[in-house]
C-alpha atoms as a PDB file:
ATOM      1  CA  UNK A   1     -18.142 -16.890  11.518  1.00  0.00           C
ATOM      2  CA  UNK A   2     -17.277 -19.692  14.159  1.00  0.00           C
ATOM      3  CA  UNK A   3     -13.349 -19.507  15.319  1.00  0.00           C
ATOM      4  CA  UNK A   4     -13.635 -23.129  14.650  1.00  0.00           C
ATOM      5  CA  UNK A   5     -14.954 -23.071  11.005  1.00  0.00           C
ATOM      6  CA  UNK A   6     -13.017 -20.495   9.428  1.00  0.00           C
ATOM      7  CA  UNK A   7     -11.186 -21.628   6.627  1.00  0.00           C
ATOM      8  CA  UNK A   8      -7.633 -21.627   6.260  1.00  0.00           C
ATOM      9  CA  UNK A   9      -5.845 -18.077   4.640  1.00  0.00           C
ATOM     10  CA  UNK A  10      -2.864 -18.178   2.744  1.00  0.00           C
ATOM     11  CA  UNK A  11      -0.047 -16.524   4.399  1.00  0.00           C
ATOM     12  CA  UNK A  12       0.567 -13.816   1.468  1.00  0.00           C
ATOM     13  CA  UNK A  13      -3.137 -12.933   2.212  1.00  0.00           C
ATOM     14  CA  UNK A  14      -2.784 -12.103   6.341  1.00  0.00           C
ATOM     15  CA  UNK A  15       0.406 -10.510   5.151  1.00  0.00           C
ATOM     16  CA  UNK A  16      -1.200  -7.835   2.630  1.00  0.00           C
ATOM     17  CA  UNK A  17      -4.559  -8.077   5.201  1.00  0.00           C
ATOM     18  CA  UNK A  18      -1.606  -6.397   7.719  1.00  0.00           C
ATOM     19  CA  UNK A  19      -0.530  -3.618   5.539  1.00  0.00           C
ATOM     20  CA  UNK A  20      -3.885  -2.595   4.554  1.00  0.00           C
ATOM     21  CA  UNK A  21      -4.484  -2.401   8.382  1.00  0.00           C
ATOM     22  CA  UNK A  22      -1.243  -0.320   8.706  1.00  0.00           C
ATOM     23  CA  UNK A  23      -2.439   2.428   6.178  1.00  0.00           C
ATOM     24  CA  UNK A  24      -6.139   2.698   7.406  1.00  0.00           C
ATOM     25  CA  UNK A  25      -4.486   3.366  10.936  1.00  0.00           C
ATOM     26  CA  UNK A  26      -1.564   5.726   9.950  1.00  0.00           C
ATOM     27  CA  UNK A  27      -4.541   7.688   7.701  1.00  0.00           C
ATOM     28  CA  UNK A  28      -7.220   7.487  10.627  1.00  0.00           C
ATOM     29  CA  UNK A  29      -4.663   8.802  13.168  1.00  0.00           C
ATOM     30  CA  UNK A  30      -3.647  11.611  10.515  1.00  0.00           C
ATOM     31  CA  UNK A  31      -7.278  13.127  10.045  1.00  0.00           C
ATOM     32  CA  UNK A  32     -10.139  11.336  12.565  1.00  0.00           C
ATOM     33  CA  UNK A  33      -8.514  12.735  15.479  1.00  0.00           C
ATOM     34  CA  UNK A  34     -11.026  12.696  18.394  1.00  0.00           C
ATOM     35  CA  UNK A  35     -13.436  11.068  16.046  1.00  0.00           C
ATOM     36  CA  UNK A  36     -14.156   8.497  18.276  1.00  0.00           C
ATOM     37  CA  UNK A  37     -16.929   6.012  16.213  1.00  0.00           C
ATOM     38  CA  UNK A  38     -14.306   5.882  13.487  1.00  0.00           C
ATOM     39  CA  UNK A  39     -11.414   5.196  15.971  1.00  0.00           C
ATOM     40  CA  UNK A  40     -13.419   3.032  17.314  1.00  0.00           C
ATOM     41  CA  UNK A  41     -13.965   1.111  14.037  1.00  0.00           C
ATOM     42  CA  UNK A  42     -10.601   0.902  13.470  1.00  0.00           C
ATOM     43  CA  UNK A  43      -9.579  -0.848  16.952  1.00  0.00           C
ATOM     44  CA  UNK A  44     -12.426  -3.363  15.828  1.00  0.00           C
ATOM     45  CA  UNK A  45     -10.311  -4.264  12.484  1.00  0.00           C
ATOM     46  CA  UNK A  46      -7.057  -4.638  14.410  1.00  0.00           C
ATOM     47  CA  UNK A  47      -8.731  -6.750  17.142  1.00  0.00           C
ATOM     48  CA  UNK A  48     -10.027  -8.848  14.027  1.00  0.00           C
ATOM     49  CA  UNK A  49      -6.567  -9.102  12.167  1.00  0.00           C
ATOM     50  CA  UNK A  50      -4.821 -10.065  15.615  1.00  0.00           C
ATOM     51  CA  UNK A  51      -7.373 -13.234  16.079  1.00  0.00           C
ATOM     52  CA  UNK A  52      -6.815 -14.255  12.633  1.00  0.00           C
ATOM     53  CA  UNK A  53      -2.850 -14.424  13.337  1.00  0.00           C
ATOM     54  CA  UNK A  54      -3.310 -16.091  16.452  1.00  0.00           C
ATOM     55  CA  UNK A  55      -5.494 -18.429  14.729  1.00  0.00           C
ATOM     56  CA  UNK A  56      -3.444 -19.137  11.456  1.00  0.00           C
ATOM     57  CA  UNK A  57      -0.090 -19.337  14.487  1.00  0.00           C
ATOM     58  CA  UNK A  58       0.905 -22.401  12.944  1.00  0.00           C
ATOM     59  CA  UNK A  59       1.709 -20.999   8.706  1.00  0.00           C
ATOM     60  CA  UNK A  60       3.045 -17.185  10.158  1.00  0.00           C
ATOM     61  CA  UNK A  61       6.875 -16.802  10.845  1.00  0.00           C
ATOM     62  CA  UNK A  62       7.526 -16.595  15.022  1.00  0.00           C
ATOM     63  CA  UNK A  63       9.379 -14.103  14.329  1.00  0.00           C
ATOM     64  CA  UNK A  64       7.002 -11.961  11.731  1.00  0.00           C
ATOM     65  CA  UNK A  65       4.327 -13.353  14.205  1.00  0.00           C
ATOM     66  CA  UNK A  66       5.297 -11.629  17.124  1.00  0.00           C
ATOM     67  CA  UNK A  67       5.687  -8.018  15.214  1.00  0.00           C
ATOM     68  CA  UNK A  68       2.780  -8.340  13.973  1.00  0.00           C
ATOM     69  CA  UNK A  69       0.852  -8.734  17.077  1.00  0.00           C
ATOM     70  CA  UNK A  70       3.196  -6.327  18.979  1.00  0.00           C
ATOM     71  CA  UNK A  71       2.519  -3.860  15.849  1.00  0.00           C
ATOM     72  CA  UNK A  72      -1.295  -3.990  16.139  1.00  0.00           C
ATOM     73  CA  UNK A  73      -1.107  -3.667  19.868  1.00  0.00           C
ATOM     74  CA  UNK A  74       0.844  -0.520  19.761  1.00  0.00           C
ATOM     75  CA  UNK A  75      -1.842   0.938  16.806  1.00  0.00           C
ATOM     76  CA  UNK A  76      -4.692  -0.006  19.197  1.00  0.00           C
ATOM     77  CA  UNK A  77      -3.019   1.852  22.342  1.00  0.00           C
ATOM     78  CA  UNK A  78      -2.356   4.995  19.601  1.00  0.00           C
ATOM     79  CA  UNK A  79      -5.964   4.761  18.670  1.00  0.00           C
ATOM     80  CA  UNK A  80      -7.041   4.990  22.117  1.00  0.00           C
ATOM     81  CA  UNK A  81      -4.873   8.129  22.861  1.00  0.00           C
ATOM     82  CA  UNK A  82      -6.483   9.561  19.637  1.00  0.00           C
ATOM     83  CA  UNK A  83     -10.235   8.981  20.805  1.00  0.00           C
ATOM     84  CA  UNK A  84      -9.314  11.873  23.540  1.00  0.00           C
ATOM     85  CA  UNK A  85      -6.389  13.891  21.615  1.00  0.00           C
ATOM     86  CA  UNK A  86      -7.105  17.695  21.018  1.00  0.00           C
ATOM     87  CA  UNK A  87      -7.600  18.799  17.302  1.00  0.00           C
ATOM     88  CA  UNK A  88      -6.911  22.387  18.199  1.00  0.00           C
ATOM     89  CA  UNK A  89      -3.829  23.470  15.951  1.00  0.00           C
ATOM     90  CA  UNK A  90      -0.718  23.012  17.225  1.00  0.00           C
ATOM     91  CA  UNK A  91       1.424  25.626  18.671  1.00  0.00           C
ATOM     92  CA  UNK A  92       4.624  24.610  16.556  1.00  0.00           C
ATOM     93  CA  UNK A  93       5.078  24.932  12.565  1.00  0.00           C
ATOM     94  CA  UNK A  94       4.530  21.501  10.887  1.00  0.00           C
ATOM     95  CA  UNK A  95       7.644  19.060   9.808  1.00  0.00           C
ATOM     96  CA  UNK A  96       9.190  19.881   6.871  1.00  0.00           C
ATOM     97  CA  UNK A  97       9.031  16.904   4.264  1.00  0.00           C
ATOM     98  CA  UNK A  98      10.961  18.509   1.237  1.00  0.00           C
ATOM     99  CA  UNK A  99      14.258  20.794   1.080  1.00  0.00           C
ATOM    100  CA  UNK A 100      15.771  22.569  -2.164  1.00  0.00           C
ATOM    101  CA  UNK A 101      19.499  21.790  -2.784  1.00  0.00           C
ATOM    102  CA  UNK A 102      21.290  24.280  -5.083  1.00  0.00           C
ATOM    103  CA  UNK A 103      23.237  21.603  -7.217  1.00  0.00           C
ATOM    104  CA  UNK A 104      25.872  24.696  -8.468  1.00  0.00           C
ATOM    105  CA  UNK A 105      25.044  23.659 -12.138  1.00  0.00           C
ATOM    106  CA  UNK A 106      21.921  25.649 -14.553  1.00  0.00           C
ATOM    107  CA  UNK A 107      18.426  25.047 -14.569  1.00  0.00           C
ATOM    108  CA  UNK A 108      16.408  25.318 -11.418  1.00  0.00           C
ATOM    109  CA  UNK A 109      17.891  23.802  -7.249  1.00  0.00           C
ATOM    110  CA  UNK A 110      16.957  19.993  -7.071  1.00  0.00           C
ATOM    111  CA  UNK A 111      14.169  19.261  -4.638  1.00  0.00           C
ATOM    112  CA  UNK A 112      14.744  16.663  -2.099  1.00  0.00           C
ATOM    113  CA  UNK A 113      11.347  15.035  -0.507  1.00  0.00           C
ATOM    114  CA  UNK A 114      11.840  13.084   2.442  1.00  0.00           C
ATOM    115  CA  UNK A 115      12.156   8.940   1.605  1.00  0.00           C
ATOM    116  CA  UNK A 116      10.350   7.075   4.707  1.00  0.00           C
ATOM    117  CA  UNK A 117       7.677  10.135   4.205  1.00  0.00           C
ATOM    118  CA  UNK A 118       7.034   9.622   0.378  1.00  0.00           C
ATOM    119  CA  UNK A 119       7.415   5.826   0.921  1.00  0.00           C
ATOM    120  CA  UNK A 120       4.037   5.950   3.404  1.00  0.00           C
ATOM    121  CA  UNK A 121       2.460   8.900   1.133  1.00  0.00           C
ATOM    122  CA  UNK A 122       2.517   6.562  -2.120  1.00  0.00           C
ATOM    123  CA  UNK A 123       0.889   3.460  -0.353  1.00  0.00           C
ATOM    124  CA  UNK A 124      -2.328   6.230  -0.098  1.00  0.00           C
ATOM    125  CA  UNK A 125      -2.506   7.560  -3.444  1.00  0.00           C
ATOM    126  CA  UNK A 126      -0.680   8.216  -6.379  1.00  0.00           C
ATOM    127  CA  UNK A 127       2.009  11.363  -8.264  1.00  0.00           C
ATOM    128  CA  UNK A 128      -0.827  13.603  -9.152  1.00  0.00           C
ATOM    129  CA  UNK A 129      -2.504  13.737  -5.884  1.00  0.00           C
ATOM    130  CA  UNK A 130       1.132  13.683  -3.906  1.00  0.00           C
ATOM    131  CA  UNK A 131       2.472  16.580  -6.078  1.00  0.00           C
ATOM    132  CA  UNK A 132      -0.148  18.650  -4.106  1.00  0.00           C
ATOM    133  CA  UNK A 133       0.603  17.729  -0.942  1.00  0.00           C
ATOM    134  CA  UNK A 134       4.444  18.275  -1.396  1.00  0.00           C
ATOM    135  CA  UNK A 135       3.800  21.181  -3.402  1.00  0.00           C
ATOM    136  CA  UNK A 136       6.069  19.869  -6.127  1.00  0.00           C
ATOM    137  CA  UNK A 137       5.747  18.605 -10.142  1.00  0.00           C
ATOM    138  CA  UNK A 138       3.720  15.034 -10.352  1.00  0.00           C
ATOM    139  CA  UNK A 139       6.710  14.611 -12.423  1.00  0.00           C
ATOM    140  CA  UNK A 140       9.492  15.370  -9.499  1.00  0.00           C
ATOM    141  CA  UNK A 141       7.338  12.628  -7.146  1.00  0.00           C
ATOM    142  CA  UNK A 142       7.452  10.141  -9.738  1.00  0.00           C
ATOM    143  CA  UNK A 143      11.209  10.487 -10.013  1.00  0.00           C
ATOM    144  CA  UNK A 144      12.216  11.061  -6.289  1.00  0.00           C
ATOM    145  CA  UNK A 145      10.163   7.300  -6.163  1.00  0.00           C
ATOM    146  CA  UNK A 146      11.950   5.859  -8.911  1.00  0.00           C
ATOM    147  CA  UNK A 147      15.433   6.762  -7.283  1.00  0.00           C
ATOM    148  CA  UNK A 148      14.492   6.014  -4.076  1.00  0.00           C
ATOM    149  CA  UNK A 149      13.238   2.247  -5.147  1.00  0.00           C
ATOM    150  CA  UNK A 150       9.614   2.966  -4.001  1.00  0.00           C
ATOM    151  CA  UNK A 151       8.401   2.067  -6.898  1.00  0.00           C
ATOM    152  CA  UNK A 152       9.656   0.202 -10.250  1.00  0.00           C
ATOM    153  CA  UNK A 153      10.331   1.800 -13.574  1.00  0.00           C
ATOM    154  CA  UNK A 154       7.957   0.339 -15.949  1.00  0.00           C
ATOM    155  CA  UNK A 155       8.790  -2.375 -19.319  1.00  0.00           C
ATOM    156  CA  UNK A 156       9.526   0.443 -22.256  1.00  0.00           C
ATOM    157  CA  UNK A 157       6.176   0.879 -24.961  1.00  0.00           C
ATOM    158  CA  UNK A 158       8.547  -1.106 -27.625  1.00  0.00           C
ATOM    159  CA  UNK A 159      11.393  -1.844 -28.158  1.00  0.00           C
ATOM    160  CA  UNK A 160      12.986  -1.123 -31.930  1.00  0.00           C
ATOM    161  CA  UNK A 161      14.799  -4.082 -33.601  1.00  0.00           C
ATOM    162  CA  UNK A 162      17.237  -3.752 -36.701  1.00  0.00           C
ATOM    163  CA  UNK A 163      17.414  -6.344 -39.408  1.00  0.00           C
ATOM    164  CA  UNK A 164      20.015  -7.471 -41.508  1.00  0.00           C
ATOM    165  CA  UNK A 165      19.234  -4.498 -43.807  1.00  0.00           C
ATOM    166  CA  UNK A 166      19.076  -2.251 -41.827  1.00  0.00           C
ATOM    167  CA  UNK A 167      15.238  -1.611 -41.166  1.00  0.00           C
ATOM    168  CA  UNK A 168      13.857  -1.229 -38.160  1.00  0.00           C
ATOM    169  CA  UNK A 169      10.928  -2.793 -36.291  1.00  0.00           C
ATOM    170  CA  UNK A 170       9.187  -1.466 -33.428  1.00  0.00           C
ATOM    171  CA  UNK A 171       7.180  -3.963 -31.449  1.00  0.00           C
ATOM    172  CA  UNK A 172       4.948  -2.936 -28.780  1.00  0.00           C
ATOM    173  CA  UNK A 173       4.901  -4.616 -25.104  1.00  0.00           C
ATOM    174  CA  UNK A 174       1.853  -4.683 -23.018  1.00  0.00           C
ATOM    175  CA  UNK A 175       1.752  -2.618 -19.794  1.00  0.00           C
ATOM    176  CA  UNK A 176      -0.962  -4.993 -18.188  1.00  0.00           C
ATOM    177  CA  UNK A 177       0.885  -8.158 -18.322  1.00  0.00           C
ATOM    178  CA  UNK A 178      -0.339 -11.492 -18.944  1.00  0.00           C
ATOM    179  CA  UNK A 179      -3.961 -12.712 -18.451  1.00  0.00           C
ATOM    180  CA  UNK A 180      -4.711 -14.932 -15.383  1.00  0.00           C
ATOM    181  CA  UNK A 181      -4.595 -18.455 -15.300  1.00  0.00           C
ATOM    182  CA  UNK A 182      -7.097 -19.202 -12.395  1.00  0.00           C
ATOM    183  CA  UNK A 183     -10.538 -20.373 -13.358  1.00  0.00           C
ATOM    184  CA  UNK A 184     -13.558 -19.088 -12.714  1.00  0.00           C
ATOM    185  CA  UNK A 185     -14.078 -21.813  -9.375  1.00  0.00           C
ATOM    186  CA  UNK A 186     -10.563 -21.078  -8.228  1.00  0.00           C
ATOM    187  CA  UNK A 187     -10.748 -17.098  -8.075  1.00  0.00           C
ATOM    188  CA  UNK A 188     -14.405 -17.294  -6.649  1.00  0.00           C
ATOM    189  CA  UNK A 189     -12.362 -19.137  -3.873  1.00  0.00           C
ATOM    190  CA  UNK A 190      -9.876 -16.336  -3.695  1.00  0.00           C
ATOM    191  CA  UNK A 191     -12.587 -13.707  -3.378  1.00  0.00           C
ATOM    192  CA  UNK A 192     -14.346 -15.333  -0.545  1.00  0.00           C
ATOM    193  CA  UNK A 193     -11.721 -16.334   1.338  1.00  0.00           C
ATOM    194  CA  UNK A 194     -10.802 -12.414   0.948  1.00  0.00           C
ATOM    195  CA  UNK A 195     -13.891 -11.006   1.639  1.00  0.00           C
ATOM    196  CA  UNK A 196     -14.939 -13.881   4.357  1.00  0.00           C
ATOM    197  CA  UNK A 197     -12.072 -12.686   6.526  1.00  0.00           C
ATOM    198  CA  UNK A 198     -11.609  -9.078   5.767  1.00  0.00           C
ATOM    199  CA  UNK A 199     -14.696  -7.426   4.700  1.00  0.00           C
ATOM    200  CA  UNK A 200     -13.471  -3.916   4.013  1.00  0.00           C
ATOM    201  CA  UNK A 201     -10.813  -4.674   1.337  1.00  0.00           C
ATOM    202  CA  UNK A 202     -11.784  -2.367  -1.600  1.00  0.00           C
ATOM    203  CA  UNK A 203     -10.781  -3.433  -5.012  1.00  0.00           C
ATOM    204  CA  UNK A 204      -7.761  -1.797  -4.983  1.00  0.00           C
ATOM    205  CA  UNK A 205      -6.520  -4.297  -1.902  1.00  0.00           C
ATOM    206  CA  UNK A 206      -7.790  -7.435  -3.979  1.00  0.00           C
ATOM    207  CA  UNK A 207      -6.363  -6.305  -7.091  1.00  0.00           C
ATOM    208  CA  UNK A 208      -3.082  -6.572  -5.169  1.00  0.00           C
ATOM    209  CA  UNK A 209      -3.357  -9.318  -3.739  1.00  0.00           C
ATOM    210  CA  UNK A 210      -4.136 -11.323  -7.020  1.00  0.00           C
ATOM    211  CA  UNK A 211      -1.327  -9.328  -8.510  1.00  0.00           C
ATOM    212  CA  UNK A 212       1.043 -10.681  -5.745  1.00  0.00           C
ATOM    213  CA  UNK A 213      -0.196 -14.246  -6.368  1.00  0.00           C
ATOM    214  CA  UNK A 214       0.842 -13.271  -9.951  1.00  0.00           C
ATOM    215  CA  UNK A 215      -2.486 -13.469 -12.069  1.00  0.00           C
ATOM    216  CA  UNK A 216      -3.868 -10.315 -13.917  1.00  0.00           C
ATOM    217  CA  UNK A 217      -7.598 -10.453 -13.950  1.00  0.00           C
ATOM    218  CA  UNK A 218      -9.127  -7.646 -16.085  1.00  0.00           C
ATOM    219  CA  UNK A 219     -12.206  -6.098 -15.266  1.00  0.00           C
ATOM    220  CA  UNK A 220     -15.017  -6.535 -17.416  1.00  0.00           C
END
Protein backbone atom coordinates (compact mmCIF):
# COMPACT_ATOMS: atom_id res chain seq x y z
CA UNK A 1 0.00 0.00 0.00
CA UNK A 2 1.00 3.70 -0.95
CA UNK A 3 2.76 5.64 2.21
CA UNK A 4 0.34 8.22 1.15
CA UNK A 5 -2.96 6.19 1.26
CA UNK A 6 -2.69 4.26 4.27
CA UNK A 7 -5.31 4.84 6.56
CA UNK A 8 -5.01 6.18 9.86
CA UNK A 9 -4.32 3.37 13.04
CA UNK A 10 -5.46 3.95 16.33
CA UNK A 11 -2.75 4.42 18.74
CA UNK A 12 -3.79 1.30 21.08
CA UNK A 13 -3.36 -0.67 17.77
CA UNK A 14 0.63 0.42 16.88
CA UNK A 15 0.96 -0.03 20.60
CA UNK A 16 -0.13 -3.88 20.81
CA UNK A 17 1.35 -4.06 16.84
CA UNK A 18 4.84 -3.22 19.08
CA UNK A 19 4.56 -5.91 21.60
CA UNK A 20 3.65 -8.53 19.24
CA UNK A 21 6.90 -7.43 17.42
CA UNK A 22 8.76 -7.66 20.80
CA UNK A 23 7.78 -11.40 21.40
CA UNK A 24 8.32 -12.68 17.74
CA UNK A 25 11.93 -11.14 18.18
CA UNK A 26 12.77 -12.25 21.80
CA UNK A 27 11.32 -15.99 20.49
CA UNK A 28 13.25 -15.78 17.02
CA UNK A 29 16.50 -14.79 18.80
CA UNK A 30 15.82 -17.72 21.43
CA UNK A 31 15.55 -20.65 18.78
CA UNK A 32 16.31 -19.38 14.84
CA UNK A 33 19.76 -18.70 15.68
CA UNK A 34 21.79 -18.56 12.41
CA UNK A 35 18.57 -19.16 10.61
CA UNK A 36 19.06 -16.47 8.45
CA UNK A 37 15.59 -16.40 5.99
CA UNK A 38 13.66 -16.28 9.24
CA UNK A 39 15.93 -13.54 10.76
CA UNK A 40 15.65 -12.07 7.89
CA UNK A 41 11.81 -12.02 7.99
CA UNK A 42 11.81 -10.67 11.13
CA UNK A 43 14.08 -7.44 10.33
CA UNK A 44 11.38 -7.00 7.46
CA UNK A 45 8.45 -6.71 10.26
CA UNK A 46 10.46 -4.28 12.39
CA UNK A 47 11.45 -2.17 9.34
CA UNK A 48 7.53 -2.22 8.67
CA UNK A 49 6.42 -1.31 12.33
CA UNK A 50 9.18 1.57 12.42
CA UNK A 51 7.55 3.28 9.07
CA UNK A 52 4.21 2.99 10.48
CA UNK A 53 5.41 5.06 13.73
CA UNK A 54 7.15 7.46 11.75
CA UNK A 55 4.15 7.79 9.74
CA UNK A 56 1.37 7.93 12.50
CA UNK A 57 4.42 10.69 14.39
CA UNK A 58 1.76 13.00 14.94
CA UNK A 59 -1.01 10.51 17.53
CA UNK A 60 2.35 8.52 19.31
CA UNK A 61 3.79 10.07 22.60
CA UNK A 62 7.55 11.82 21.78
CA UNK A 63 8.52 10.27 24.39
CA UNK A 64 6.97 6.50 23.78
CA UNK A 65 7.92 7.51 20.14
CA UNK A 66 11.43 7.65 20.48
CA UNK A 67 11.67 4.10 22.52
CA UNK A 68 9.95 2.67 20.27
CA UNK A 69 12.06 3.41 17.35
CA UNK A 70 15.28 3.17 19.47
CA UNK A 71 13.73 -0.37 20.66
CA UNK A 72 13.25 -1.74 17.12
CA UNK A 73 16.61 -0.45 16.08
CA UNK A 74 18.42 -2.26 18.76
CA UNK A 75 16.17 -5.74 17.80
CA UNK A 76 17.25 -5.21 14.16
CA UNK A 77 21.13 -4.79 15.09
CA UNK A 78 20.48 -8.17 17.53
CA UNK A 79 18.95 -9.85 14.56
CA UNK A 80 21.81 -9.12 12.47
CA UNK A 81 24.38 -10.50 15.04
CA UNK A 82 22.07 -13.62 15.14
CA UNK A 83 22.13 -14.24 11.21
CA UNK A 84 26.05 -15.15 11.91
CA UNK A 85 25.92 -16.34 15.77
CA UNK A 86 27.18 -19.99 16.42
CA UNK A 87 24.49 -22.57 17.59
CA UNK A 88 27.15 -24.87 18.92
CA UNK A 89 26.31 -25.36 22.76
CA UNK A 90 27.70 -23.19 24.96
CA UNK A 91 30.60 -23.87 27.12
CA UNK A 92 28.85 -22.54 30.42
CA UNK A 93 25.69 -24.19 32.31
CA UNK A 94 22.47 -22.27 31.42
CA UNK A 95 20.87 -19.40 33.88
CA UNK A 96 19.05 -20.59 36.52
CA UNK A 97 15.33 -19.25 36.44
CA UNK A 98 13.88 -20.96 39.67
CA UNK A 99 15.46 -21.52 43.32
CA UNK A 100 13.84 -23.62 46.31
CA UNK A 101 13.57 -21.68 49.63
CA UNK A 102 13.16 -23.88 52.74
CA UNK A 103 10.35 -21.72 54.46
CA UNK A 104 11.28 -23.65 58.13
CA UNK A 105 7.50 -24.60 58.37
CA UNK A 106 5.90 -28.48 56.99
CA UNK A 107 4.98 -29.45 53.71
CA UNK A 108 7.45 -29.26 50.89
CA UNK A 109 10.50 -25.76 50.33
CA UNK A 110 8.59 -22.96 48.34
CA UNK A 111 9.82 -22.56 44.80
CA UNK A 112 10.78 -19.19 43.68
CA UNK A 113 10.74 -18.64 39.63
CA UNK A 114 12.36 -15.67 38.49
CA UNK A 115 9.64 -12.47 37.88
CA UNK A 116 11.04 -10.47 34.65
CA UNK A 117 11.68 -14.29 33.32
CA UNK A 118 8.06 -15.65 33.93
CA UNK A 119 6.70 -12.16 32.99
CA UNK A 120 8.29 -12.69 29.15
CA UNK A 121 7.55 -16.66 29.37
CA UNK A 122 3.63 -16.00 29.89
CA UNK A 123 3.31 -13.44 26.94
CA UNK A 124 4.35 -16.95 24.77
CA UNK A 125 2.14 -19.43 26.15
CA UNK A 126 0.28 -20.37 28.99
CA UNK A 127 0.71 -22.57 32.95
CA UNK A 128 0.58 -25.94 31.36
CA UNK A 129 3.13 -25.46 28.77
CA UNK A 130 5.42 -23.12 31.31
CA UNK A 131 5.24 -25.79 34.09
CA UNK A 132 7.49 -27.80 31.65
CA UNK A 133 9.86 -25.48 30.96
CA UNK A 134 10.40 -24.51 34.70
CA UNK A 135 10.03 -27.95 35.66
CA UNK A 136 7.46 -27.01 38.26
CA UNK A 137 3.36 -27.70 39.01
CA UNK A 138 1.05 -25.69 36.25
CA UNK A 139 -0.40 -24.92 39.52
CA UNK A 140 2.94 -23.23 41.20
CA UNK A 141 3.21 -20.95 37.68
CA UNK A 142 -0.21 -19.89 37.97
CA UNK A 143 0.37 -18.72 41.52
CA UNK A 144 4.00 -17.30 41.29
CA UNK A 145 1.88 -15.03 38.34
CA UNK A 146 -0.86 -14.19 40.48
CA UNK A 147 1.57 -12.83 43.28
CA UNK A 148 3.76 -11.35 41.11
CA UNK A 149 0.76 -9.21 39.28
CA UNK A 150 1.47 -10.85 35.86
CA UNK A 151 -1.65 -11.76 35.52
CA UNK A 152 -5.21 -11.04 37.28
CA UNK A 153 -7.13 -13.38 39.50
CA UNK A 154 -10.28 -14.10 37.79
CA UNK A 155 -14.35 -12.86 38.93
CA UNK A 156 -15.32 -16.03 41.41
CA UNK A 157 -17.98 -18.84 39.49
CA UNK A 158 -20.83 -17.28 41.97
CA UNK A 159 -21.16 -15.71 44.48
CA UNK A 160 -23.73 -17.12 47.42
CA UNK A 161 -26.31 -14.60 48.78
CA UNK A 162 -28.36 -15.08 52.13
CA UNK A 163 -31.92 -13.96 52.49
CA UNK A 164 -33.82 -12.78 55.22
CA UNK A 165 -34.43 -16.45 56.17
CA UNK A 166 -31.66 -17.57 55.99
CA UNK A 167 -31.44 -19.43 52.51
CA UNK A 168 -28.93 -19.13 50.34
CA UNK A 169 -28.62 -18.33 46.63
CA UNK A 170 -25.83 -19.01 44.45
CA UNK A 171 -25.74 -17.02 41.26
CA UNK A 172 -23.34 -17.74 38.63
CA UNK A 173 -21.06 -14.93 36.83
CA UNK A 174 -19.84 -15.32 33.36
CA UNK A 175 -16.09 -15.78 32.74
CA UNK A 176 -16.38 -14.33 29.08
CA UNK A 177 -17.75 -11.02 29.87
CA UNK A 178 -20.14 -9.04 28.04
CA UNK A 179 -20.96 -9.36 24.29
CA UNK A 180 -19.58 -6.64 21.92
CA UNK A 181 -21.24 -3.67 20.99
CA UNK A 182 -19.58 -2.95 17.53
CA UNK A 183 -21.57 -3.80 14.46
CA UNK A 184 -20.90 -5.86 11.90
CA UNK A 185 -19.51 -2.52 9.50
CA UNK A 186 -17.56 -1.21 12.45
CA UNK A 187 -15.49 -4.49 13.36
CA UNK A 188 -15.00 -5.29 9.55
CA UNK A 189 -13.21 -1.83 9.88
CA UNK A 190 -11.23 -3.02 12.84
CA UNK A 191 -10.12 -6.18 11.06
CA UNK A 192 -8.83 -4.46 8.03
CA UNK A 193 -7.27 -1.80 9.44
CA UNK A 194 -5.50 -4.79 11.51
CA UNK A 195 -4.74 -6.95 8.92
CA UNK A 196 -4.04 -3.96 6.21
CA UNK A 197 -1.11 -2.89 8.36
CA UNK A 198 0.12 -5.95 10.07
CA UNK A 199 -0.50 -9.01 8.15
CA UNK A 200 0.88 -11.65 10.49
CA UNK A 201 -1.32 -10.98 13.58
CA UNK A 202 -2.83 -14.43 14.39
CA UNK A 203 -6.09 -14.49 16.17
CA UNK A 204 -4.73 -14.56 19.32
CA UNK A 205 -3.14 -10.78 18.64
CA UNK A 206 -6.69 -9.56 17.34
CA UNK A 207 -8.53 -11.12 20.02
CA UNK A 208 -6.46 -8.78 22.20
CA UNK A 209 -6.66 -6.08 20.68
CA UNK A 210 -10.58 -6.05 20.55
CA UNK A 211 -10.37 -7.11 24.15
CA UNK A 212 -8.28 -3.92 24.91
CA UNK A 213 -10.80 -1.76 23.01
CA UNK A 214 -13.18 -3.54 25.46
CA UNK A 215 -15.65 -5.60 23.17
CA UNK A 216 -15.89 -9.49 23.48
CA UNK A 217 -16.63 -10.94 20.12
CA UNK A 218 -17.32 -14.72 20.30
CA UNK A 219 -16.38 -16.95 17.71
CA UNK A 220 -18.91 -18.61 15.82
Amino acid sequence: MDRHTEPPLPLATICLAFEHLKNDVRRALNTQVGDVARLDEQIAMCMNLERHIEYHATIIPANDRHVMLLSIQNMMADLEVAKTASTDEPDIPPAVHTTTTHTGGRGRPRIEIDSDILATAYQLAGPARLSEVFGVSARTIRRRALEQEIVQPGNPVYVTFMDDEGNATRVYTSATGSQSTLTDEELDTIMLDILTTFPSFGRRMIDGHLHYLGQHVPRR
